[in-house]
Each structure stands twice: as structure tokens, then as C-alpha cells.
Protein backbone atom coordinates (compact mmCIF):
# COMPACT_ATOMS: atom_id res chain seq x y z
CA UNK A 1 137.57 88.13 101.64
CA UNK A 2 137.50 84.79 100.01
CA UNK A 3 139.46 81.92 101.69
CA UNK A 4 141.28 80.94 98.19
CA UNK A 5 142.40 83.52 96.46
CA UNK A 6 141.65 83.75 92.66
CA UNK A 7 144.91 82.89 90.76
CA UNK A 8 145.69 85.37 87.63
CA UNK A 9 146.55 83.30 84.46
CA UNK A 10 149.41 84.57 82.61
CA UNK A 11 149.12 86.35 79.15
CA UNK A 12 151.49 84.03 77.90
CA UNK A 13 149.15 80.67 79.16
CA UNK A 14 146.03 82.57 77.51
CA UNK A 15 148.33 82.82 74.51
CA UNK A 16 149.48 78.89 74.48
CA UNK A 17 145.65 77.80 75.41
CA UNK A 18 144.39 79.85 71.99
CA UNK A 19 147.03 78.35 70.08
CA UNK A 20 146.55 74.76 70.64
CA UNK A 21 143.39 74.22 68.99
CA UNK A 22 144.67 76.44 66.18
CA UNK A 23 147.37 74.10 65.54
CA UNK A 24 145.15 71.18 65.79
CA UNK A 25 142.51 73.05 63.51
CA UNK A 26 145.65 73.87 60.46
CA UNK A 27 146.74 70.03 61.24
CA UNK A 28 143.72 68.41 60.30
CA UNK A 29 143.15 71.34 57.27
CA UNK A 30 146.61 70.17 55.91
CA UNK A 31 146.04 66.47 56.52
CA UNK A 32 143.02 67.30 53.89
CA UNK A 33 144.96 69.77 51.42
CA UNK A 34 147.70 67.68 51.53
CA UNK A 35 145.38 64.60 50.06
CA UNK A 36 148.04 63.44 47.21
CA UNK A 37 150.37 62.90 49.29
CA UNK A 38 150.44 59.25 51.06
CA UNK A 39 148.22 58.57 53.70
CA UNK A 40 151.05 57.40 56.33
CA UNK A 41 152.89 61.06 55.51
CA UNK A 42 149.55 62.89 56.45
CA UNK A 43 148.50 60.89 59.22
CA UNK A 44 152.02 61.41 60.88
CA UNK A 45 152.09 65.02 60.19
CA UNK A 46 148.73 65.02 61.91
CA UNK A 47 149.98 62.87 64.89
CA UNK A 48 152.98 65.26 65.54
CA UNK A 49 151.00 68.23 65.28
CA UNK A 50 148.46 67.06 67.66
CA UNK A 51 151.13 66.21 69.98
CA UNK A 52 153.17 69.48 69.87
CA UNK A 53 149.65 71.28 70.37
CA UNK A 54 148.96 68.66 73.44
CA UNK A 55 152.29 69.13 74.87
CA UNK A 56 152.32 73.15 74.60
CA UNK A 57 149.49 72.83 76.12
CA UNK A 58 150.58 71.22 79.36
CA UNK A 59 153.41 73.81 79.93
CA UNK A 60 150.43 76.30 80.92
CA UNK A 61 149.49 76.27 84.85
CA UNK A 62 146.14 74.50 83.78
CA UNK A 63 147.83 71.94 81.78
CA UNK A 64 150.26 71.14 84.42
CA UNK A 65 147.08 71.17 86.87
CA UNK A 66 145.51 68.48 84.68
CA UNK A 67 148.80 66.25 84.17
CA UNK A 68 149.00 66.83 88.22
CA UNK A 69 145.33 64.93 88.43
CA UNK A 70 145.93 62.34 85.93
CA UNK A 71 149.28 61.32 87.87
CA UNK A 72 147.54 61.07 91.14
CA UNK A 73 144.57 59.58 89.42
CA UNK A 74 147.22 56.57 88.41
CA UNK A 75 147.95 56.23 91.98
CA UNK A 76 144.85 55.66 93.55
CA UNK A 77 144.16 53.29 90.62
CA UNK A 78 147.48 51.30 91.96
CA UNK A 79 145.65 51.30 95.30
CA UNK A 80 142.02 49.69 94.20
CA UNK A 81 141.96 46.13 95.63
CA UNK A 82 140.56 44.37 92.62
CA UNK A 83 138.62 40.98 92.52
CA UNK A 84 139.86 37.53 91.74
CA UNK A 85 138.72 35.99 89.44
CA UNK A 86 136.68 33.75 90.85
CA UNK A 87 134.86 36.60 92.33
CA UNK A 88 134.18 38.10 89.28
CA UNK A 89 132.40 35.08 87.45
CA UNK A 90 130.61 34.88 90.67
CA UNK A 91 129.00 38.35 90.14
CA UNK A 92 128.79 38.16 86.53
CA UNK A 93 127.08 34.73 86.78
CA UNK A 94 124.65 36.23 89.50
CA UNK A 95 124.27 39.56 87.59
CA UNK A 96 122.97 37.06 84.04
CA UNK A 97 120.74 35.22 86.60
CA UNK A 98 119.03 38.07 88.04
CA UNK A 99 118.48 39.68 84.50
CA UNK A 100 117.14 36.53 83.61
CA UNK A 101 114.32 36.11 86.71
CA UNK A 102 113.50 40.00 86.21
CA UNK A 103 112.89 39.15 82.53
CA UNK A 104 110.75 36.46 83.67
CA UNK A 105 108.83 38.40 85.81
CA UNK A 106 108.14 41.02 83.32
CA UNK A 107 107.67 38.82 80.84
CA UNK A 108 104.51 37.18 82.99
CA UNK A 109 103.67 40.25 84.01
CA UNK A 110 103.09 41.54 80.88
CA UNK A 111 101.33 37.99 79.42
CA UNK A 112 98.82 38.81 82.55
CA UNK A 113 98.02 42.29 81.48
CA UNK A 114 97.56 41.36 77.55
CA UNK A 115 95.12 38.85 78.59
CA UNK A 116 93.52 40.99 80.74
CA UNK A 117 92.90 43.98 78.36
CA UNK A 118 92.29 41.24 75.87
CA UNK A 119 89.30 39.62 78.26
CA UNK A 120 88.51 43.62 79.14
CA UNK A 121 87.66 44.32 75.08
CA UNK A 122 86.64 41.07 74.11
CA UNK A 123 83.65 41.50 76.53
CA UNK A 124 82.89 44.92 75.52
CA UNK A 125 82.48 44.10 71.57
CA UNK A 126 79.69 41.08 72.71
């Protein structure tokens, strides 16, 4: 037998998961139907419709799942050390020099090999 048992979704979290993207899909058809009506009015109604769809969404054990990740997600992003400043125009400073010297390099690089095929051809037309 499997070690995690497979969890049944609800009918009624099927139900909510088929309607959100309905809702979203009529809220964006209405924001266009709707088109003599003032721009602010439709872009609202849009706004609130996405957001009922978002938030019936999250009241289904998948949607809580997901709001349970992005809430520990916010935590461990409170626990990054990040750099000072000074640390960070060190890298970025050493990151623009190295692009440069590779540049450079390719740059030569590919100067050596045009003259080469160049001196390669030049001698075969003589």
C-alpha cells in the first residue's frame, strides 16, 4: 500500500475549481460587451470579478494548499540574509568586468579566426 494515501477532492471543490475560470471567462466577455460604458466602470467590474473567482477559489483544499505555500514561502523570504550594499556593487562591478574581459577575449578570438580564413582563401584564389 502506498505510504501517503491519495486524498479524495470533494464534489463541491471540483465544482468551485470549474467555476472560477468561468467567472473570469463572463468577466472579461462583459468588460468587452459592456464597451459604452466608462472604462473605470468595466475595469472595476473586471477587478471584482477576478477577485471573487480568486477568492472562491482558495476556499477549495487546493487553494488553501497554495495560500499555505505562499505564506511559508514569505517566511523563508524573512529569513534570507541579504547583502549590503556595498557587497552588491562589489559583485555587480566584478560581474560588468568579467563580461567585459570575456568580450575581449572573444572579440580577439574571433579577429584571429577572420584573418585566418581570410589568409586560408586569399591563398587559394592565387
Amino acid at each position: 500500500m502506498n505510504a501517503q494515501a491519495e486524498q479524495v477532492t470533494p464534489v463541491t471543490d471540483i465544482v468551485k475549481l470549474v467555476l472560477c475560470p468561468l467567472f473570469i471567462v463572463a468577466g472579461v466577455v462583459a468588460f468587452y460587451h459592456f464597451s459604452d460604458l466608462l472604462l473605470l466602470y468595466r475595469v472595476l467590474g473586471l477587478v471584482v470579478i477576478v477577485s471573487m473567482a480568486v477568492g472562491i477559489c482558495f476556499t477549495t483544499v487546493k487553494g488553501r494548499a497554495v495560500w499555505q505555500f505562499m505564506h511559508e514561502a514569505k517566511l523563508e523570504v524573512r529569513r534570507v540574509v541579504w547583502p549590503t550594499r556595498d557587497e552588491t556593487v562589489r559583485t555587480t562591478l566584478l560581474v560588468f568586468a568579467m563580461v567585459f574581459i570575456v568580450g575581449l577575449i572573444l572579440w580577439l578570438l574571433d579577429m584571429f579566426l577572420f584573418w585566418a580564413i581570410q589568409l586560408l582563401m586569399s591563398q587559394g584564389i592565387q
